[in-house]
Every structure is written in C-alpha cells, then in structure tokens.
Protein backbone atom coordinates (compact mmCIF):
# COMPACT_ATOMS: atom_id res chain seq x y z
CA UNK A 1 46.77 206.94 -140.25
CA UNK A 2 46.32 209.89 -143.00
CA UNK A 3 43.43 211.72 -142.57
CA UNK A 4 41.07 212.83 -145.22
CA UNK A 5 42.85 216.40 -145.94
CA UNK A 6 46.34 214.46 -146.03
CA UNK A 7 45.52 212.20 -149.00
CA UNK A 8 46.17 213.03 -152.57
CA UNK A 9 44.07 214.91 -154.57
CA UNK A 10 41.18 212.50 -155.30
CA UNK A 11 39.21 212.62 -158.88
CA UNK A 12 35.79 213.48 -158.99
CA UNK A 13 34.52 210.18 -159.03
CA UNK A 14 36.13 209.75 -155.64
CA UNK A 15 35.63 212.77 -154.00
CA UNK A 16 31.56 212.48 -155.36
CA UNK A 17 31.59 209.01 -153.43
CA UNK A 18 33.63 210.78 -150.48
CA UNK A 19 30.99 213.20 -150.02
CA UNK A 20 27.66 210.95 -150.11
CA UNK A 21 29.70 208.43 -147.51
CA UNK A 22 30.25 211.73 -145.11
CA UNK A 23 26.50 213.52 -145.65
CA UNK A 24 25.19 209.45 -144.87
CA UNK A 25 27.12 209.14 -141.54
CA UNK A 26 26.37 212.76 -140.58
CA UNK A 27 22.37 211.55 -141.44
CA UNK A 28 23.00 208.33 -139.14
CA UNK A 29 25.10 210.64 -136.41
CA UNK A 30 21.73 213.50 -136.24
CA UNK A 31 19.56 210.37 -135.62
CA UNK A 32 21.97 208.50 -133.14
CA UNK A 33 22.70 211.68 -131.39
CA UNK A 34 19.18 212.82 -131.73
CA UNK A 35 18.02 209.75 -130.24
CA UNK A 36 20.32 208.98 -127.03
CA UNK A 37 22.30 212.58 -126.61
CA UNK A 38 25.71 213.15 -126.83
CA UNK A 39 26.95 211.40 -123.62
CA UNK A 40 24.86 208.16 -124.27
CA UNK A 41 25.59 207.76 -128.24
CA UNK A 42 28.56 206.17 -129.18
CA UNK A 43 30.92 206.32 -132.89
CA UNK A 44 30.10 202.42 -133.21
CA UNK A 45 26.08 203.06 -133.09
CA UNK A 46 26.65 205.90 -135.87
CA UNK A 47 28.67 203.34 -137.97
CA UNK A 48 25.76 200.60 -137.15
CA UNK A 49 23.17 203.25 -138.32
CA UNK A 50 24.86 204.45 -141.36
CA UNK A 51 25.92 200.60 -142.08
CA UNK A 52 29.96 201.95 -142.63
CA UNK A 53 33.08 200.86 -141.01
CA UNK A 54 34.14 201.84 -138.06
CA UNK A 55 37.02 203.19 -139.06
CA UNK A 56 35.72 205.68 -141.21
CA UNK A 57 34.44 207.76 -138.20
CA UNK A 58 37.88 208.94 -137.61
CA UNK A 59 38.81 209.30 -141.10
CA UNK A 60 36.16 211.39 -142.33
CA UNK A 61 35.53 213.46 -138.90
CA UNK A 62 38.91 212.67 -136.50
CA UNK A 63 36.30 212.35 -133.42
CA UNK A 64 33.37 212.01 -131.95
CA UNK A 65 33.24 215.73 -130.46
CA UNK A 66 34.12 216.91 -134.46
CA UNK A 67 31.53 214.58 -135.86
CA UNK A 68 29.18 215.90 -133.88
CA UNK A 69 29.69 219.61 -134.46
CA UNK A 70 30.00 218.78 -138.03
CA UNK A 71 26.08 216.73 -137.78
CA UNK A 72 25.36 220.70 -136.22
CA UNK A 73 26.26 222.64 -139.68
CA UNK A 74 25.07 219.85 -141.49
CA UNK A 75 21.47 220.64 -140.00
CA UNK A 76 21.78 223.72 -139.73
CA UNK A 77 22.64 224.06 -144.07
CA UNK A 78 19.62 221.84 -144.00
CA UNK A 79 17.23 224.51 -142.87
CA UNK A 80 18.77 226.92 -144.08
CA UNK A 81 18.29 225.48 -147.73
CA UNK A 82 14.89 225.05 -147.54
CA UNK A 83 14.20 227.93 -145.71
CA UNK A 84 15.93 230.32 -148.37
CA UNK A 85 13.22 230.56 -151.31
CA UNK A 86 10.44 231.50 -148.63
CA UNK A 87 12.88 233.13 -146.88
CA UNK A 88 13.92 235.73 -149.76
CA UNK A 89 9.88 235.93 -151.00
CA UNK A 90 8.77 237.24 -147.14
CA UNK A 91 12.01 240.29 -147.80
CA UNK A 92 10.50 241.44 -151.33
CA UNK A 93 7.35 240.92 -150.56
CA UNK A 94 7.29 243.11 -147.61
CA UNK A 95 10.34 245.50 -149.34
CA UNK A 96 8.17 248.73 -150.26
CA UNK A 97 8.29 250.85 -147.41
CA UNK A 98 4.27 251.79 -148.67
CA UNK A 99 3.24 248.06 -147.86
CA UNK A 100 0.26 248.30 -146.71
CA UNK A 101 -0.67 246.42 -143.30
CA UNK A 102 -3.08 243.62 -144.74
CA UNK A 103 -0.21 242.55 -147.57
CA UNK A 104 2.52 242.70 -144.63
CA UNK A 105 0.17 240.45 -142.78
CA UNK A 106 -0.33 237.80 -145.48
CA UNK A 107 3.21 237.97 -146.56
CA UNK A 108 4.18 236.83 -142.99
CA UNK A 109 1.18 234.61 -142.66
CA UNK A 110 2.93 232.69 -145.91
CA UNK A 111 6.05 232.72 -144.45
CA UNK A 112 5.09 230.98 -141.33
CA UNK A 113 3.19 228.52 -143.73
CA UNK A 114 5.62 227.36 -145.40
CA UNK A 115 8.08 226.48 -142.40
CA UNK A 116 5.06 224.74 -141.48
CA UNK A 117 4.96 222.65 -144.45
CA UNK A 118 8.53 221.82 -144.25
CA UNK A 119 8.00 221.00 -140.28
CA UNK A 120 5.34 218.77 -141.02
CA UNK A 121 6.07 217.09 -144.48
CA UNK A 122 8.73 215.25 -142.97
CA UNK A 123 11.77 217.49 -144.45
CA UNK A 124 13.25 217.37 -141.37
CA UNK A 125 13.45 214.24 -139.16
CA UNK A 126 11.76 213.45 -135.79
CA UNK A 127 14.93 212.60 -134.21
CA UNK A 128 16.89 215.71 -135.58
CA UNK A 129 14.26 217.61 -134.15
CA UNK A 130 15.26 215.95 -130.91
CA UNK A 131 18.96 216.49 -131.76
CA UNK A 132 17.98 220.58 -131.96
CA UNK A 133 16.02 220.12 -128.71
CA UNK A 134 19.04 218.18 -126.82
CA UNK A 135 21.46 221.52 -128.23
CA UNK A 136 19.11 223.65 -127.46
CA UNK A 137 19.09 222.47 -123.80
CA UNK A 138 22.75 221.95 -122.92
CA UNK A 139 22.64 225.64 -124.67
CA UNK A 140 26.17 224.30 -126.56
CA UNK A 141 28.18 225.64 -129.62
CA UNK A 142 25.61 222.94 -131.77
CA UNK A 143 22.76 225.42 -130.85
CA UNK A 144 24.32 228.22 -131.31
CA UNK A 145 24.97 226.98 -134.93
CA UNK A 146 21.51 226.50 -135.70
CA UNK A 147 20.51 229.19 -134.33
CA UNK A 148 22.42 231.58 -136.08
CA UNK A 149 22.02 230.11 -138.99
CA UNK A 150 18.25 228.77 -139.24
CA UNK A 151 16.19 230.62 -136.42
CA UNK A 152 17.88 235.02 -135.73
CA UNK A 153 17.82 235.29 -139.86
CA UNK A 154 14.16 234.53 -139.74
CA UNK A 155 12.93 235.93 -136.56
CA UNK A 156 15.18 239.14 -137.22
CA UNK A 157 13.29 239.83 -141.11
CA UNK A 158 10.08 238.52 -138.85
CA UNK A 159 10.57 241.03 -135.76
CA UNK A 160 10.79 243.81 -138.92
CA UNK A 161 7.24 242.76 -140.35
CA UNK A 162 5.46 242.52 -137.42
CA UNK A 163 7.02 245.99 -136.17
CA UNK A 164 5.48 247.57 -139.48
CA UNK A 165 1.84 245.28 -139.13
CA UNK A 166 1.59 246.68 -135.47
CA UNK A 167 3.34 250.21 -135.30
CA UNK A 168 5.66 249.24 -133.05
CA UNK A 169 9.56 249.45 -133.07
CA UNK A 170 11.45 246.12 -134.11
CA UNK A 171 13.45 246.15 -130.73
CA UNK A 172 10.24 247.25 -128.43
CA UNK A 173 8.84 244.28 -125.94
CA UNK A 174 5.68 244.32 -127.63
CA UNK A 175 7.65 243.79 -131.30
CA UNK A 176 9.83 241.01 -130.30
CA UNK A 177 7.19 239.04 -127.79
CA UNK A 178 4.81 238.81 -130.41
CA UNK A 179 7.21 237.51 -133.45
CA UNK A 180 8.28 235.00 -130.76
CA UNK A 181 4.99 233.86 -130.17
CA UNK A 182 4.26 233.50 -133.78
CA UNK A 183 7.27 232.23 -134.62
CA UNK A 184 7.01 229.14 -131.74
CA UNK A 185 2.91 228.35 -132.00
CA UNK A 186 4.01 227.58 -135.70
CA UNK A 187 7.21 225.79 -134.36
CA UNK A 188 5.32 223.72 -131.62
CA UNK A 189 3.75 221.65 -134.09
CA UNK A 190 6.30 219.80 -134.78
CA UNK A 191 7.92 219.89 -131.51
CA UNK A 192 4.78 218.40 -129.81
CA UNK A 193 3.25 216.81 -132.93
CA UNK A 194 2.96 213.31 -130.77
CA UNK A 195 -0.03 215.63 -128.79
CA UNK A 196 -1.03 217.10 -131.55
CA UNK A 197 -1.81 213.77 -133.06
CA UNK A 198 -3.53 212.40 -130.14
CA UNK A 199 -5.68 215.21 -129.84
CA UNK A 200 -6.66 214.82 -133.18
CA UNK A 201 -6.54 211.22 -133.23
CA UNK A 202 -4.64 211.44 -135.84
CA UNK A 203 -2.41 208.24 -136.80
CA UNK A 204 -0.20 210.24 -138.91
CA UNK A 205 -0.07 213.27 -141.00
CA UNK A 206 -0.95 213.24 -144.77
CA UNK A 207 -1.04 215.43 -147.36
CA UNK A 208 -4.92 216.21 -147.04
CA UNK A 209 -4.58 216.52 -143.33
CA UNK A 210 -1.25 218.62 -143.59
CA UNK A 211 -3.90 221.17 -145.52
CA UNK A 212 -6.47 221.19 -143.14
CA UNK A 213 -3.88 222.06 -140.51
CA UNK A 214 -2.21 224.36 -142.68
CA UNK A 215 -5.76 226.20 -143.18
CA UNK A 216 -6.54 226.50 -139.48
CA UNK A 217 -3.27 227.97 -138.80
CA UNK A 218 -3.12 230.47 -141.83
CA UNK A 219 -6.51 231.42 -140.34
CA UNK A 220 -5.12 231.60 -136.87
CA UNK A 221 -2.24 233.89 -137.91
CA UNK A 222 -4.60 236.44 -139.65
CA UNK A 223 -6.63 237.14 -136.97
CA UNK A 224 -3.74 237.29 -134.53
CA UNK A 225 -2.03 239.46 -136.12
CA UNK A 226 -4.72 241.66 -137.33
CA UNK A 227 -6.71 241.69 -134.04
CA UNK A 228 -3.15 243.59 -132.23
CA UNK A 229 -3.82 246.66 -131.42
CA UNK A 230 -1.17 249.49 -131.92
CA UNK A 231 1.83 249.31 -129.80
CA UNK A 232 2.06 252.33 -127.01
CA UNK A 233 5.32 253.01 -128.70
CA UNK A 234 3.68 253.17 -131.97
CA UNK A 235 5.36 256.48 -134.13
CA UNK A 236 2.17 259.09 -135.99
C-alpha cells in the first residue's frame, strides 16, 4: 500500500480535505489515548471515535506508536498557539529593564490569567489533559514534546519576571521554586477541577463563574507575589 508521502501531488482541494481527516483522527487519538493510555487504546477505538476507516490509521500515520507521537505535536502546537499572543504581551510588557516591580507583578499576574482562561474555557479538552498527565508520568518523548514546546518557554520568560519582582537571580532556588509554584497553583485548576467543583458545588464552569475564579486568583497572585520578601541573593 502507498503511503501518504508516496502519492502524487494532490490539488488543494484534496490536500485541504487530507488535512481536516488527519487533525480529526489526531482529535479522536488525544481523547482515546487520553482516556485509556497508550497500552490499553487501540487504532480501531481511534477510527470508532473519529468515525473513519480503519485503514486510514496506517495511511495517514503508518502506526500506532507514529500516531501517537504525532497526537503529541499536535497538542503541543495547540498550546503553543494560544499561548503565543499572551505569551509575546508578558516579554514587552516586562522588556524595559526600568520596569518597575508593581507593573512586573501585574504583567505576570495577566499572564497567568490568561492560561487560566484558556485552562478553564474548555480550549483544551479534559481528556487531553489526561493524555499530558499519562506523558507526563511514563516521563516519554510525548512529554518531552510538550514540554519543550508549551511549559520551559513560559516558565523560562516567567523564572525572568519573578527574578526582577523579587531581587533574586533567575537560576537561584528561591527564583525558580516560586515561578513553579505560581506557575502549578494556576495549572492545578484544571488538573483537579473535578475538586475544585465539588468544593464549590459547582456543576460546571460558566462564563460568570470562570470570572469570579479568575478574580480570586488575580487577587491571589498579587499578594503572593508582592508579600515575597527579597531573596538573600538579592544584588544592591
């Protein structure tokens, strides 16, 4: 059988439908895998989910080992697309080396706002947030993807701004530690948002509650961030 790379040269029209049939199975093969893990999911339950032949598993992807790396970029480009614009405001925002400490700390407190929003919104799906956690466990080339690509951009500009908000170095203890914890309390709501529902007794998240939340933790941020005293490695 010819693979996808051995055909002809396909028109646009084709290749346009070629690429919305591969970005749907990689959708279906982030929830499948997402759901039962690598081991457990199968090429049949992605072409159930997607609601494609079987056979174009191997055509578009060649296996299930490819398909799955390839559901990795795919989330990973994910992220990294909506993370860019925020992304890219946090870096000019926080540019002049004369910043002064309470725009550094709002600049970041926006930052971690927005990946908030996306977290919670539902821009990215319960079950590939399972898919990252399953990666993230096994510690596999999928989570080093993601991580390269979605989470040591951000925490690297992050670890910079919270360096200059608390006089420490960006590589000190004190530097890294607390971007970290910033970084995963924002994180964790998403990754535990079935507690965070109950113990708000919350059914679901809409878009009035998504702003209450979004209020507390804006609030939360400030005062973390400005209540830090100076780091022992702080420079005069």
């Amino acid at each position: 059988m010819l693979t996808h790379s051995q055909l002809a040269p396909a028109t646009a029209e084709t290749s346009s439908r070629g690429d919305v049939a591969r970005d749907k199975m990689l959708r279906a093969a982030l929830d499948v895998f997402g759901e039962h893990g690598f081991a457990a999911a199968t090429t049949r339950m992605v072409a159930q989910a997607a609601n494609m032949n079987l056979g174009a598993i191997p055509y578009y992807f060649g296996s299930k080992e490819e398909m799955y790396t390839q559901a990795a970029k795919f989330l990973a480009a994910h992220i990294e697309q909506h993370q860019a614009e925020p992304l890219l405001a946090l870096r000019q925002g926080t540019a002049a080396p004369h910043c002064s400490r309470a725009d550094l700390i709002e600049h970041a407190v926006q930052f971690m706002l927005s990946q908030a929003r996306m977290l919670l919104s539902g821009q990215v799906k319960a079950s590939w947030v399972q898919f990252f956690l399953r990666a993230q466990a096994e510690n596999n080339a999928a989570f080093e993807r993601i991580f390269a690509h979605t989470i040591e951009p951000v925490q690297a500009t992050l670890t910079e701004v919270v360096g200059r908000i608390t006089g420490c170095t960006p590589d000190s203890v004190e530097t890294r530690t607390l971007t970290f914890l910033i970084f995963h309390q924002v994180m964790s709501l998403r990754l535990a948002d079935t507690v965070l529902l109950r113990r708000l007794n919350w059914q679901a998240i809409n878009p009035q509650r998504l702003e209450t939340l979004l209020n507390i933790m804006g609030q939360a941020l400030r005062a973390q961030l400005s209540a830090y005293s100076p780091c022992s490695d702080a420079t005069p």
